[in-house]
N, C-alpha and C. Protein backbone atom coordinates (compact mmCIF):
# COMPACT_ATOMS: atom_id res chain seq x y z
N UNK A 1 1.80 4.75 0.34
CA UNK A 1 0.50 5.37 0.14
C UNK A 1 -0.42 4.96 1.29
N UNK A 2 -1.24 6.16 1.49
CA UNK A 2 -2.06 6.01 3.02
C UNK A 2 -3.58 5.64 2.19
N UNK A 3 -4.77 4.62 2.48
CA UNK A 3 -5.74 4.76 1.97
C UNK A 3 -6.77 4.96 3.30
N UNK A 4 -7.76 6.11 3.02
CA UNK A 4 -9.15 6.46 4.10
C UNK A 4 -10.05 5.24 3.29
N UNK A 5 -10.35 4.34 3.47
CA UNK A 5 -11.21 3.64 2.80
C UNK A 5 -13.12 4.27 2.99
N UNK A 6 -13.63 4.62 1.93
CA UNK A 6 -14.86 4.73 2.48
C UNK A 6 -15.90 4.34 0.67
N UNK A 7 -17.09 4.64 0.84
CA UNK A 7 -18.48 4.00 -0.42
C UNK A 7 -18.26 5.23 -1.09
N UNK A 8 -18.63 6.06 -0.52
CA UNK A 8 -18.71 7.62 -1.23
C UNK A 8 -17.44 8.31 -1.14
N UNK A 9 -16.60 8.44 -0.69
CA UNK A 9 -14.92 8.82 -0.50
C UNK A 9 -14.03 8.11 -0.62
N UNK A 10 -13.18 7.56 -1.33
CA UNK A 10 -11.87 7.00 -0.61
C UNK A 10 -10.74 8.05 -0.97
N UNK A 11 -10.18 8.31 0.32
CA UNK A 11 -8.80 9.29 0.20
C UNK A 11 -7.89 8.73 0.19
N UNK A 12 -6.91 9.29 -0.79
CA UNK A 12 -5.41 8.39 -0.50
C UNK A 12 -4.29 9.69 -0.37
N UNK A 13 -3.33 9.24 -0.33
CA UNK A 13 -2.55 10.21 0.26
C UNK A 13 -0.60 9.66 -0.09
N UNK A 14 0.12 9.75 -0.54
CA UNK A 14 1.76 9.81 -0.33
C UNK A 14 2.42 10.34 -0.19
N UNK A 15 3.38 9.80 0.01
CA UNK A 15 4.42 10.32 1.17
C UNK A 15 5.77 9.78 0.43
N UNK A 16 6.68 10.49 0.79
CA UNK A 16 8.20 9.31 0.76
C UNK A 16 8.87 10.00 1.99
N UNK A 17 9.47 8.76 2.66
CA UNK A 17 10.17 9.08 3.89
C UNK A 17 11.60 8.81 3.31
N UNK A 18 12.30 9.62 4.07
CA UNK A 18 14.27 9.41 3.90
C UNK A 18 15.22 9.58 5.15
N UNK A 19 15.37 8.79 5.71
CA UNK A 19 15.42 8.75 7.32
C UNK A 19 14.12 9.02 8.00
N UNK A 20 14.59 10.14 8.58
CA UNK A 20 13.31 11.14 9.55
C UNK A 20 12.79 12.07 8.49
N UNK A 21 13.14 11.97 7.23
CA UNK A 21 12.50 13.48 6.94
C UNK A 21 11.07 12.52 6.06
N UNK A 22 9.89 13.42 6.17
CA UNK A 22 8.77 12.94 5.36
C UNK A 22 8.66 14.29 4.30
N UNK A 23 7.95 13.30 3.12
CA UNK A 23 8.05 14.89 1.88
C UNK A 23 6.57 14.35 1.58
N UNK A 24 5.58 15.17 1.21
CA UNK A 24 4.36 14.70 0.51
C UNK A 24 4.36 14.85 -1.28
N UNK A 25 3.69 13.66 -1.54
CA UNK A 25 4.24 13.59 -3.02
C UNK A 25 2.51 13.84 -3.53
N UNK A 26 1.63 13.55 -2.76
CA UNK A 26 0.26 13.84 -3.67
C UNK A 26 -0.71 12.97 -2.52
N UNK A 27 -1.98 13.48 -3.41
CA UNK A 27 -3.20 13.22 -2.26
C UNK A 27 -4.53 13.45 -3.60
N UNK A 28 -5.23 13.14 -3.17
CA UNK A 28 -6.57 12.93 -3.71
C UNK A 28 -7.76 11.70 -3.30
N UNK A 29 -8.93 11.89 -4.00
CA UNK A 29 -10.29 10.85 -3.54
C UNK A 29 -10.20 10.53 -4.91
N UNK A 30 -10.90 9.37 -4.28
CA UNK A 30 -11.62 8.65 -5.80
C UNK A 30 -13.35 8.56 -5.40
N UNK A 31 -13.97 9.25 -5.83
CA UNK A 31 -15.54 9.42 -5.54
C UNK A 31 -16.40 8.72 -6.37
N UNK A 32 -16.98 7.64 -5.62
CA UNK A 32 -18.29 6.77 -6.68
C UNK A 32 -19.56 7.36 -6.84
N UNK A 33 -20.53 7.35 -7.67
CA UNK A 33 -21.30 7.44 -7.89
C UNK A 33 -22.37 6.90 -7.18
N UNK A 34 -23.02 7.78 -6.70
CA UNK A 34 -24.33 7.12 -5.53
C UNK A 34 -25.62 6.57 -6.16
N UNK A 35 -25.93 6.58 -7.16
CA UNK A 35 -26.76 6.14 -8.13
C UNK A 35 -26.77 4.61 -8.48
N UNK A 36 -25.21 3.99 -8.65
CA UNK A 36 -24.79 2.91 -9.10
C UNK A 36 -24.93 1.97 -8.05
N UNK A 37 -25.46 0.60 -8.88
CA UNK A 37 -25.08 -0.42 -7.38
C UNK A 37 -24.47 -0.58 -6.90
N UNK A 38 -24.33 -1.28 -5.34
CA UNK A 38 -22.99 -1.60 -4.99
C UNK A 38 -21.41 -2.08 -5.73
N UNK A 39 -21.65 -3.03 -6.35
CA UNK A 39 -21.24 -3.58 -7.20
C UNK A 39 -19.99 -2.70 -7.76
N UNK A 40 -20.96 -2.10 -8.67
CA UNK A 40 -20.46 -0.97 -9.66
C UNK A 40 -19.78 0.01 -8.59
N UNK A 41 -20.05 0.44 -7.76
CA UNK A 41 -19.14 1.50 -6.92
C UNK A 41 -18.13 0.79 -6.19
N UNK A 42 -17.94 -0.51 -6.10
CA UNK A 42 -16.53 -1.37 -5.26
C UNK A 42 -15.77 -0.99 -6.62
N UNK A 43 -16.02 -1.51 -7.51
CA UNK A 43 -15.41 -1.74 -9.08
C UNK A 43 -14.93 -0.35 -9.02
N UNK A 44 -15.30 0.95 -9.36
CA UNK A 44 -15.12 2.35 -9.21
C UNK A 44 -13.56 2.52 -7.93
N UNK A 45 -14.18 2.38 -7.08
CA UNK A 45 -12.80 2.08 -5.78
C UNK A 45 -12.23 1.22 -6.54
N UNK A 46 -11.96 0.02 -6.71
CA UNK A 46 -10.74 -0.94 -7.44
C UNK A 46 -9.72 -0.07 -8.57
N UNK A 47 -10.81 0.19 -9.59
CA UNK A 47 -10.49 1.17 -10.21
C UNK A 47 -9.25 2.13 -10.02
N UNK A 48 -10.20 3.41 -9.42
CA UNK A 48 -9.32 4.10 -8.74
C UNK A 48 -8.16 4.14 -8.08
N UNK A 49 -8.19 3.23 -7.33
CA UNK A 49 -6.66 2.74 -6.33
C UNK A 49 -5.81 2.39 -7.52
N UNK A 50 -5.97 1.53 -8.05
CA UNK A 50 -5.48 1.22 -9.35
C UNK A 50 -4.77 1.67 -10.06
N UNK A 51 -5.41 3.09 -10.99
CA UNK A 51 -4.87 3.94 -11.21
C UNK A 51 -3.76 4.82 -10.49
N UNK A 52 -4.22 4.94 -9.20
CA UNK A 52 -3.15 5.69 -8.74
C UNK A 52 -1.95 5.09 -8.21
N UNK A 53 -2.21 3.50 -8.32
CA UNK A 53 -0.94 2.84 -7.86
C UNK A 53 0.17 2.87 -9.27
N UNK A 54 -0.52 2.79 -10.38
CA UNK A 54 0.38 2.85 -11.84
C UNK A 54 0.80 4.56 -12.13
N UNK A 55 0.25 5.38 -11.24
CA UNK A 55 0.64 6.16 -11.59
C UNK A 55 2.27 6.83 -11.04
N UNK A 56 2.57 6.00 -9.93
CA UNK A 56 3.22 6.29 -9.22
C UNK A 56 3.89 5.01 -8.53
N UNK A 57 5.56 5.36 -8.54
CA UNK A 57 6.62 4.20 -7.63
C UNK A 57 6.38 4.22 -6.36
N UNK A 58 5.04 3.08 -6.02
CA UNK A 58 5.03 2.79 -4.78
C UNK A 58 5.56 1.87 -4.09
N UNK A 59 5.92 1.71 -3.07
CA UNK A 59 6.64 0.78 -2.13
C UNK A 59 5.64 -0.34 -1.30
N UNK A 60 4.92 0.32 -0.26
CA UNK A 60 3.55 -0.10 0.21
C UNK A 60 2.33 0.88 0.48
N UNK A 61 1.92 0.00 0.50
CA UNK A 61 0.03 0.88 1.00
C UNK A 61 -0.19 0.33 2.19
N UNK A 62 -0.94 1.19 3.50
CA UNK A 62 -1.31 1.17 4.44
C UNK A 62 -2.89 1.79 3.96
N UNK A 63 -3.57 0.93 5.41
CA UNK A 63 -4.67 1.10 5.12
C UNK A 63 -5.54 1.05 6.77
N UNK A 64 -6.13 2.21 7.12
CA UNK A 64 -7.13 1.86 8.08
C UNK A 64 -7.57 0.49 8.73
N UNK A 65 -7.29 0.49 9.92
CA UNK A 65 -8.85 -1.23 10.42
C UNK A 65 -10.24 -0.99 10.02
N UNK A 66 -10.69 -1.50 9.62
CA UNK A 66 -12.38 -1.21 10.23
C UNK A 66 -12.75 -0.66 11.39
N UNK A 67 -13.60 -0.27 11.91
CA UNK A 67 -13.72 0.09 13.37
C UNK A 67 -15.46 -0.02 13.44
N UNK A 68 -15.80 -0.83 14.14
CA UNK A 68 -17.27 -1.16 14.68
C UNK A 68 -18.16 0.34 15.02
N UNK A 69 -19.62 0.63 14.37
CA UNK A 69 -19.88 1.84 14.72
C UNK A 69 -21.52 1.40 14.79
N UNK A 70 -22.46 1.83 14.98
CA UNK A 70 -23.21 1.73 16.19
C UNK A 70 -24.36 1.26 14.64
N UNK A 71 -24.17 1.27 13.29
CA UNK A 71 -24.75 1.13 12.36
C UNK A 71 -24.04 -0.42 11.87
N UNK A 72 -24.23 -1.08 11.90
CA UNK A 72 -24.18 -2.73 11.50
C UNK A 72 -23.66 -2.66 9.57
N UNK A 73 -25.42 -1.80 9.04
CA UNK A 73 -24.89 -1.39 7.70
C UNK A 73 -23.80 -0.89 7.26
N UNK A 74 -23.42 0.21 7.79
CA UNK A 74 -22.58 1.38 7.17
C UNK A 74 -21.32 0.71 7.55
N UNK A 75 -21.14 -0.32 8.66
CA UNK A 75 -19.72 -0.90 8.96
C UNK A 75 -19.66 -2.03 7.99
N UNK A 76 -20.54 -2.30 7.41
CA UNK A 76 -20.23 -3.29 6.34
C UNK A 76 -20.18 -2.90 5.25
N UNK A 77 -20.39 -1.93 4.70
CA UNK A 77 -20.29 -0.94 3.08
C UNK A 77 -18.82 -0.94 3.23
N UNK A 78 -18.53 -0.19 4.33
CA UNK A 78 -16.82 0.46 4.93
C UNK A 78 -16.02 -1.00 4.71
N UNK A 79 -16.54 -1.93 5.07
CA UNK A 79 -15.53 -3.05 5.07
C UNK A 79 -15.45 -3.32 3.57
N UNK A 80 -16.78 -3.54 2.76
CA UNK A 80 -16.63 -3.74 1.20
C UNK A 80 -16.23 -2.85 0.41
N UNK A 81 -15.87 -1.52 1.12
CA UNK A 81 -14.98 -0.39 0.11
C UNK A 81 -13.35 -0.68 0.50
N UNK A 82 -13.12 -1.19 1.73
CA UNK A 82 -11.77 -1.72 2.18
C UNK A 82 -11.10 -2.31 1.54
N UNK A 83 -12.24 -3.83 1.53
CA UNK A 83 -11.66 -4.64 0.55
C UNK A 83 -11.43 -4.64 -0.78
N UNK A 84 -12.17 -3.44 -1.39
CA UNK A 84 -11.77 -3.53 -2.69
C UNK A 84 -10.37 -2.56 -2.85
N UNK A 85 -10.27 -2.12 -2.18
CA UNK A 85 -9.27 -1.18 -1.92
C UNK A 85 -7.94 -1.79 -1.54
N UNK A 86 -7.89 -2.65 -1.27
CA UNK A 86 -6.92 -3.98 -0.47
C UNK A 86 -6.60 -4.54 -1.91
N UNK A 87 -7.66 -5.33 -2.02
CA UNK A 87 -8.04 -5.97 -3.24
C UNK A 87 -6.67 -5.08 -4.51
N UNK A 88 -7.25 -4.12 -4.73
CA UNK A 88 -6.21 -3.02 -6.24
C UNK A 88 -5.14 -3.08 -5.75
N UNK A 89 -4.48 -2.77 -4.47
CA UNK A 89 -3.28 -2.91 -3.97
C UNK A 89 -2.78 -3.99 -4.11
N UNK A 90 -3.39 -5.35 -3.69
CA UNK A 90 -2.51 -6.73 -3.69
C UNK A 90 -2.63 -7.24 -4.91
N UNK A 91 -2.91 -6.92 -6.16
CA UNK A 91 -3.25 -7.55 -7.16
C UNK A 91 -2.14 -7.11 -7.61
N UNK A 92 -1.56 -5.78 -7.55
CA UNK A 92 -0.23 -5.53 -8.18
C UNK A 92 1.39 -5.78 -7.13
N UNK A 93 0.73 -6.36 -6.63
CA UNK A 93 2.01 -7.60 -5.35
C UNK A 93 2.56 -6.32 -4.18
N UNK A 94 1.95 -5.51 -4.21
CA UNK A 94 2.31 -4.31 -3.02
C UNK A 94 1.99 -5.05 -1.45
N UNK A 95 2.94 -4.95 -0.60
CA UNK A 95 2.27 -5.35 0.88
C UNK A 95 1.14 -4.11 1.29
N UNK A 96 0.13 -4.44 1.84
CA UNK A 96 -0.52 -3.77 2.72
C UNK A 96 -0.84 -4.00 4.02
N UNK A 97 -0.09 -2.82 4.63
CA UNK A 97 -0.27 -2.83 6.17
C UNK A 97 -1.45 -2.32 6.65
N UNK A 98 -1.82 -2.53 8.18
CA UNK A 98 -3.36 -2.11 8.48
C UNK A 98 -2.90 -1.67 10.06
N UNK A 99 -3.55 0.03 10.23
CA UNK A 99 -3.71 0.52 11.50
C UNK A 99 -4.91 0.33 12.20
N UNK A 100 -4.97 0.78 13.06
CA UNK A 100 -6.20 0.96 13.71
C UNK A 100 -6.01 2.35 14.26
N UNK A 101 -7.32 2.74 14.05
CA UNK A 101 -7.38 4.33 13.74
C UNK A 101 -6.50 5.27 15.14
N UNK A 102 -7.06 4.53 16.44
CA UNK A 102 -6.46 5.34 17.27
C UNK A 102 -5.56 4.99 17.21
N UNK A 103 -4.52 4.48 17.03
CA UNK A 103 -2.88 4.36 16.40
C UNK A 103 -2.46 5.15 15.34
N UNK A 104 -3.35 5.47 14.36
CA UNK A 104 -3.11 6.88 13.54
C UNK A 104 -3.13 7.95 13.95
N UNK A 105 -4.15 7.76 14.96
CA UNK A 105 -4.46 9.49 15.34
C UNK A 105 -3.09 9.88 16.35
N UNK A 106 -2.79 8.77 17.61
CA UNK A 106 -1.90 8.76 18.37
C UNK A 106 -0.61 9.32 18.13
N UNK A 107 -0.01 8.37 16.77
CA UNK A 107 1.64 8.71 16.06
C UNK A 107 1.23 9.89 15.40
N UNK A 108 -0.05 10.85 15.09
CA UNK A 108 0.09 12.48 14.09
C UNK A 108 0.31 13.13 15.71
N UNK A 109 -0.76 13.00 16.92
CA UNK A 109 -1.02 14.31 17.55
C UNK A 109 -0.85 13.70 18.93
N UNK A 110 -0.18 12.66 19.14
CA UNK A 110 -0.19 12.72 20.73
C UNK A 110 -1.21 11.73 21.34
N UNK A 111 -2.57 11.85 20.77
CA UNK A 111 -3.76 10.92 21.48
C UNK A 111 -4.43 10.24 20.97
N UNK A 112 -5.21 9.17 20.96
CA UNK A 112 -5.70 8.37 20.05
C UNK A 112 -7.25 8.25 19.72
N UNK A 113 -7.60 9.66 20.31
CA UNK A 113 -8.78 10.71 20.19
C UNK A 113 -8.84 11.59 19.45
N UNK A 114 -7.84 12.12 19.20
CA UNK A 114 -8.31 13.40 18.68
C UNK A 114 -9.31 13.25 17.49
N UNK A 115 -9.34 14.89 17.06
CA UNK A 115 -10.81 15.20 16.32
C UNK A 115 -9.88 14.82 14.57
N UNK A 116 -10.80 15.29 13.72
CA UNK A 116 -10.74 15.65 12.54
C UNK A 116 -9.24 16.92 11.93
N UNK A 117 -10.44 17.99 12.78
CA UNK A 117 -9.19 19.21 13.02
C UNK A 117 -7.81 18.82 13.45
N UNK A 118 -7.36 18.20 14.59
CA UNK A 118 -6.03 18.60 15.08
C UNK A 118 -5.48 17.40 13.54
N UNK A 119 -6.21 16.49 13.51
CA UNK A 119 -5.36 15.52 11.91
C UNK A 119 -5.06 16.68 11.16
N UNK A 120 -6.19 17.35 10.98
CA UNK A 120 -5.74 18.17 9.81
C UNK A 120 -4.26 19.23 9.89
N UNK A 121 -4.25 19.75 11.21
CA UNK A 121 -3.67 20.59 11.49
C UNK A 121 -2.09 19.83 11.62
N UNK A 122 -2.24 19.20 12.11
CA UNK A 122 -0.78 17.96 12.21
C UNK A 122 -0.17 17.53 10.58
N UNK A 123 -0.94 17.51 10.02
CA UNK A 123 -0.60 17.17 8.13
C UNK A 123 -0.03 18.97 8.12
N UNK A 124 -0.60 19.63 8.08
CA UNK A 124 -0.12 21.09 7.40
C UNK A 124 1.10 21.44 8.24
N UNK A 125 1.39 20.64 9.85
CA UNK A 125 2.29 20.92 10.14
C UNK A 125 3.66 19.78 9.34
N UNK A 126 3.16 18.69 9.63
CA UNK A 126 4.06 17.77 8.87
C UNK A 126 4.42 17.44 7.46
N UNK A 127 3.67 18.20 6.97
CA UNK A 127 3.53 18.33 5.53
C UNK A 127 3.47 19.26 4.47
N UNK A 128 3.98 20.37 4.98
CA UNK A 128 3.94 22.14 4.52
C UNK A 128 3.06 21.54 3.24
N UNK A 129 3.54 21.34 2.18
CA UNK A 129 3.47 21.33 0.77
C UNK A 129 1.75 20.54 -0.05
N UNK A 130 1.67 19.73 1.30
CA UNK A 130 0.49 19.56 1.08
C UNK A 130 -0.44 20.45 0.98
N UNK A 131 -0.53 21.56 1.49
CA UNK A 131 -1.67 22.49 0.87
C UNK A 131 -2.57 22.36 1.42
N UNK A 132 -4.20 22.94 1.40
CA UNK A 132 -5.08 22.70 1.51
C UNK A 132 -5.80 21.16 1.36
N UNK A 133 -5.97 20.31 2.03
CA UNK A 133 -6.55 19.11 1.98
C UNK A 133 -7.92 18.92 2.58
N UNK A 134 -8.74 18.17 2.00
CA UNK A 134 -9.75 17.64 2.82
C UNK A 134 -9.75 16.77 3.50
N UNK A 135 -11.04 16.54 4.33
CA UNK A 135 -10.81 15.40 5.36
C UNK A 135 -10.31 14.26 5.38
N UNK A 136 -10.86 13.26 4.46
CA UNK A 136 -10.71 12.36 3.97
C UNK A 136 -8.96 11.89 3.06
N UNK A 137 -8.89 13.33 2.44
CA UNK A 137 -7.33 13.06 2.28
C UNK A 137 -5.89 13.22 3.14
N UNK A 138 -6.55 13.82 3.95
CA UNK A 138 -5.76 14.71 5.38
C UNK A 138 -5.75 12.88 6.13
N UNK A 139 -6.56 12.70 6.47
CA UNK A 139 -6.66 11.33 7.22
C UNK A 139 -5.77 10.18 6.14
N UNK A 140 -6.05 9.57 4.67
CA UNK A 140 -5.01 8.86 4.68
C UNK A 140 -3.56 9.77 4.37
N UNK A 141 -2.86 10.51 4.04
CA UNK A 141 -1.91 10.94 4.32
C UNK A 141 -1.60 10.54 6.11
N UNK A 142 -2.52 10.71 6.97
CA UNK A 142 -2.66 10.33 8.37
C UNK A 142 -1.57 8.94 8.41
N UNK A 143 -2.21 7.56 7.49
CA UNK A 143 -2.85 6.88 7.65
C UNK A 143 -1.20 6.63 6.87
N UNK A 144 -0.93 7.27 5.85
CA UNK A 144 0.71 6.82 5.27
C UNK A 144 1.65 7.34 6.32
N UNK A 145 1.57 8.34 7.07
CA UNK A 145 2.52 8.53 8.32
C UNK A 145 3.25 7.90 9.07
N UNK A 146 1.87 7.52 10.01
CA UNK A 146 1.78 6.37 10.13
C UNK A 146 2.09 5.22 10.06
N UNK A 147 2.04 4.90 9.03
CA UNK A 147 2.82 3.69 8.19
C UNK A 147 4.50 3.72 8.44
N UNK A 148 4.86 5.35 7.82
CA UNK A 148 6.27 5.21 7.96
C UNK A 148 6.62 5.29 8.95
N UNK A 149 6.35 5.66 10.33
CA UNK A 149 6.49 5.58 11.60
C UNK A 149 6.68 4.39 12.16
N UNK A 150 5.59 3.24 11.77
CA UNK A 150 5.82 1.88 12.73
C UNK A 150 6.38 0.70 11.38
N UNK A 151 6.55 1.54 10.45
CA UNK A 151 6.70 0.33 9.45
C UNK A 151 7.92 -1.33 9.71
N UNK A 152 8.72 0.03 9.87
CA UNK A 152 10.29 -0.50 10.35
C UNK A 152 10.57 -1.64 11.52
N UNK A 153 9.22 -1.40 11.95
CA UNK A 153 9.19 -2.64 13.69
C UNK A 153 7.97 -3.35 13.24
N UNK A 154 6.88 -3.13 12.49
CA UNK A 154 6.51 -4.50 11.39
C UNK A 154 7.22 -5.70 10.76
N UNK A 155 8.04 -5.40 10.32
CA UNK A 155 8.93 -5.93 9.27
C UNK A 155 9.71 -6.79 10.06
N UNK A 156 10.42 -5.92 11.25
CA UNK A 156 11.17 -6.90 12.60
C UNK A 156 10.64 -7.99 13.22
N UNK A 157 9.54 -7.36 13.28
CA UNK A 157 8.55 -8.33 13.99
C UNK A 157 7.63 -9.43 12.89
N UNK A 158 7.88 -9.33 11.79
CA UNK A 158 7.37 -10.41 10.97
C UNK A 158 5.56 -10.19 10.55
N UNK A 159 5.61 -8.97 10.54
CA UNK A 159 4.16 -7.98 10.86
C UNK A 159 4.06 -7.67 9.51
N UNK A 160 2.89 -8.17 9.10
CA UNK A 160 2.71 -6.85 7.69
C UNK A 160 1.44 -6.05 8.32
């Protein structure tokens, strides 16, 4: 499972790989409530991940780095929706691995720039069945790709 960690979004996304072939098994957000305190909306993310880890035979979760952005605040909400997101995953003994974004973007499309669009467009290519996705779920599906791409030389290398 791929997680987009975010306050108001978190996307998740799976996958099962079998050799080379990738199949998409499901995707969705878990959306907090903007009303609620912080608090209450990490709890909401915990939650959520949660659920969707019992809902389903997962192996591992991958998860975004942080990435520094020109707002001090908003990179620290992002880090406390991370961690709770980390947090639901390791509580039920799952490893979680961590990219850094231009390493996601790089292993879907070639560059470790690209936009929104070509992610998206790279999932509908790599992923027929996925369907229509939004951003946020398009990116961790990204973000489980990913995962199965470098997982295998983690593990070699003593890397989670």
């Amino acid at each position: 499972m791929g997680i987009d960690p975010g306050l108001q979004k978190t996307g998740w996304g799976i996958i099962e790989k079998d050799g080379n072939k990738l199949t998409f098994i499901g995707c969705g957000l878990i959306k907090t409530q903007t009303g609620l305190p912080l608090y209450a909306r990490l709890a909401e993310i915990d939650s959520g991940i949660g659920k969707v880890i019992s809902q389903w035979q997962l192996d591992t979760v991958a998860i975004e780095e942080t990435f520094m952005n020109n707002n001090a605040a908003s990179a620290l909400k992002l880090g406390q929706a991370r961690g709770a997101a980390i947090v639901a995953a390791a509580r039920t003994g799952l490893v979680v691995s961590e990219y850094a974004a231009n390493l996601v973007k790089k292993s879907l499309t070639g560059t470790g720039h690209a936009t929104k669009d070509q992610i998206g467009h790279m999932i509908k290519i790599l992923l027929p069945k996925s369907g229509k996705v939004g951003e946020d779920e398009a990116d961790a599906l990204a973000i489980a790709i990913c995962h199965a791409h470098h997982a295998d030389s983690k593990i070699k290398a003593g890397i989670q």
